[in-house]
C-alpha atoms as a PDB file:
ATOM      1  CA  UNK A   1     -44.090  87.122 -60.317  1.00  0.00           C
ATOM      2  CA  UNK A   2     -43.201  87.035 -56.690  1.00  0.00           C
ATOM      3  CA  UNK A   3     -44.037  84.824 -53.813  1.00  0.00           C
ATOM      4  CA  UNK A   4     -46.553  86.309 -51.758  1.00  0.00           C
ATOM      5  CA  UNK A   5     -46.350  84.981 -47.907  1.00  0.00           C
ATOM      6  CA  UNK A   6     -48.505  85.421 -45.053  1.00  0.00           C
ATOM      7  CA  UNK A   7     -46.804  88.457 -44.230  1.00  0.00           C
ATOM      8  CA  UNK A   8     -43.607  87.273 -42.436  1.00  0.00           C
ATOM      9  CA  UNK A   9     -41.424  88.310 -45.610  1.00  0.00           C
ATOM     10  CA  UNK A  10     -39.856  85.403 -45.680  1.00  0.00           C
ATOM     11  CA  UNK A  11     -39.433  83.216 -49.303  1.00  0.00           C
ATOM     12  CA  UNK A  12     -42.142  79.813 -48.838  1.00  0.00           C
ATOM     13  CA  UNK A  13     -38.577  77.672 -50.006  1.00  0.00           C
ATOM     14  CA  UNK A  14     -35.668  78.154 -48.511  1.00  0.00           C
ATOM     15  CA  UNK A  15     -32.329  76.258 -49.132  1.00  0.00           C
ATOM     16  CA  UNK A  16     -30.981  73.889 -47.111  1.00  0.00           C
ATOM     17  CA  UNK A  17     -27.181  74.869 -45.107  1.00  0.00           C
ATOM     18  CA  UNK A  18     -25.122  71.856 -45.553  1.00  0.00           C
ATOM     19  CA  UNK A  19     -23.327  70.745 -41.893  1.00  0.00           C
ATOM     20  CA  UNK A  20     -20.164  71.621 -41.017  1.00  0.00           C
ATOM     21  CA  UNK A  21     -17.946  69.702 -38.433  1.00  0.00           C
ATOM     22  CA  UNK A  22     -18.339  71.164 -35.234  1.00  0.00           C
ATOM     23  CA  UNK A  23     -14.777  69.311 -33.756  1.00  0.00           C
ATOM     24  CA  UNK A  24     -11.220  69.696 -35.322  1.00  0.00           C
ATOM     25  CA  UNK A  25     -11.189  66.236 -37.232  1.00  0.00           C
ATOM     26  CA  UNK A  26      -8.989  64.110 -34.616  1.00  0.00           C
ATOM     27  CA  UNK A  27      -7.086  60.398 -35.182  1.00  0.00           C
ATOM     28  CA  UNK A  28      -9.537  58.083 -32.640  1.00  0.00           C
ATOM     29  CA  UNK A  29     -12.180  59.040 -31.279  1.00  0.00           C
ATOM     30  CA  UNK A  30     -12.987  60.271 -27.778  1.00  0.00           C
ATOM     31  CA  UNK A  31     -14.153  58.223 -24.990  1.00  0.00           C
ATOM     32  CA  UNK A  32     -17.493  59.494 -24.545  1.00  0.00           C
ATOM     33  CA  UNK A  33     -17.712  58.884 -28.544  1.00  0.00           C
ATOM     34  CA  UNK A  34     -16.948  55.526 -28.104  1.00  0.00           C
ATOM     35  CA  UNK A  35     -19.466  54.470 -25.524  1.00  0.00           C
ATOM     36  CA  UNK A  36     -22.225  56.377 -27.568  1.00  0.00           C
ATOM     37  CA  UNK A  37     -21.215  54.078 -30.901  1.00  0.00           C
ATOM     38  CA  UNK A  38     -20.838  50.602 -28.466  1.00  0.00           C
ATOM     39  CA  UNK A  39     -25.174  51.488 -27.488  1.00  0.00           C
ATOM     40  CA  UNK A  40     -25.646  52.529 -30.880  1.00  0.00           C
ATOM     41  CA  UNK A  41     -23.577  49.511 -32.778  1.00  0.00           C
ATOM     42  CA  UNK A  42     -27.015  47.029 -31.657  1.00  0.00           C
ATOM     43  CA  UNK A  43     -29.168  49.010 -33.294  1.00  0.00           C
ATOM     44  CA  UNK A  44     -27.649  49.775 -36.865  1.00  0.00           C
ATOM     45  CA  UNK A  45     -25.687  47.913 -39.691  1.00  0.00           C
ATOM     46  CA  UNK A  46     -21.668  47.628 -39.700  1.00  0.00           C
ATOM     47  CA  UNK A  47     -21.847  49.964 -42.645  1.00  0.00           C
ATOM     48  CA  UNK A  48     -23.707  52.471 -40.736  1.00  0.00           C
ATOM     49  CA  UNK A  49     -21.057  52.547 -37.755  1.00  0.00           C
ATOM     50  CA  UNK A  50     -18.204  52.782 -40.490  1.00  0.00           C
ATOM     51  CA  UNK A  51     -19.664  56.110 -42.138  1.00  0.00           C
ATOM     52  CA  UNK A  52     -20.081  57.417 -38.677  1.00  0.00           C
ATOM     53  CA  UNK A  53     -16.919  56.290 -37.124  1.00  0.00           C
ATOM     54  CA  UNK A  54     -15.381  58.037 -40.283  1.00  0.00           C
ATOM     55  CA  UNK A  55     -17.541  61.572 -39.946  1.00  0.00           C
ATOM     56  CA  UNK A  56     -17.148  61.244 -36.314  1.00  0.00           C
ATOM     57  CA  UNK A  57     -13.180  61.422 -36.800  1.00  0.00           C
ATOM     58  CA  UNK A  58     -13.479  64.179 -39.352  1.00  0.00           C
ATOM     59  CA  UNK A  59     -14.770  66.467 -36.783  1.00  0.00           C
ATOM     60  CA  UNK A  60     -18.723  65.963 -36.632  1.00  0.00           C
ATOM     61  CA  UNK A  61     -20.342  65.257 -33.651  1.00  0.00           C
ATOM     62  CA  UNK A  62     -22.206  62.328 -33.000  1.00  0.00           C
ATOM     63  CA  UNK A  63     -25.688  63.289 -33.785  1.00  0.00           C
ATOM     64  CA  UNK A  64     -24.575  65.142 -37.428  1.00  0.00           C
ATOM     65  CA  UNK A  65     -22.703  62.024 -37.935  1.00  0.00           C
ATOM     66  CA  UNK A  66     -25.829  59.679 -37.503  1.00  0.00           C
ATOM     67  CA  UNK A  67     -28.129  62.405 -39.753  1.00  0.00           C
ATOM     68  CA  UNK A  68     -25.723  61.946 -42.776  1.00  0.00           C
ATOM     69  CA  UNK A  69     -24.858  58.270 -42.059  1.00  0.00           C
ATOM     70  CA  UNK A  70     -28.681  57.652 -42.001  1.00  0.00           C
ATOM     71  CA  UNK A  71     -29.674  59.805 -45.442  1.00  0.00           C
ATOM     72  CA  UNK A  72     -25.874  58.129 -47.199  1.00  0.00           C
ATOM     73  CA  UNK A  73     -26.083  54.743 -45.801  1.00  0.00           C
ATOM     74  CA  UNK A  74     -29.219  54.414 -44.188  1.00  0.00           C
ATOM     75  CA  UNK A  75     -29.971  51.783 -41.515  1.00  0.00           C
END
């Protein structure tokens, strides 16, 4: 039986798009990058920084990095 909506045609559940790096995945990272992590470091555990120092230099941008750091890692 299908879903019936409110009319917008749209399904009720839809699937969530996994993230893609935005960057070309790079050896260091760059040196706004780095001030962004040296504010952040105070706020989160070392194992936090690591996941997103590692996303971070496999292309994703700071705030995609954080996202999956937080739901892998978590504070």
């Amino acid at each position: 039986m299908p879903y019936h909506t409110g009319g917008s045609g749209k399904s009720p559940m839809k699937p969530k798009k996994a993230m893609k790096p935005l960057n070309k995945p790079r050896k260091d990272l760059y040196a706004l990058q780095k001030k962004l992590m040296k504010s952040h470091n105070s706020h989160h555990t070392p194992k936090h920084m690591t996941e997103m120092r590692k996303l971070m230099k496999a292309g994703y941008c700071f705030e995609q990095s954080h996202r999956i750091a937080m739901r892998k890692v978590g504070k």
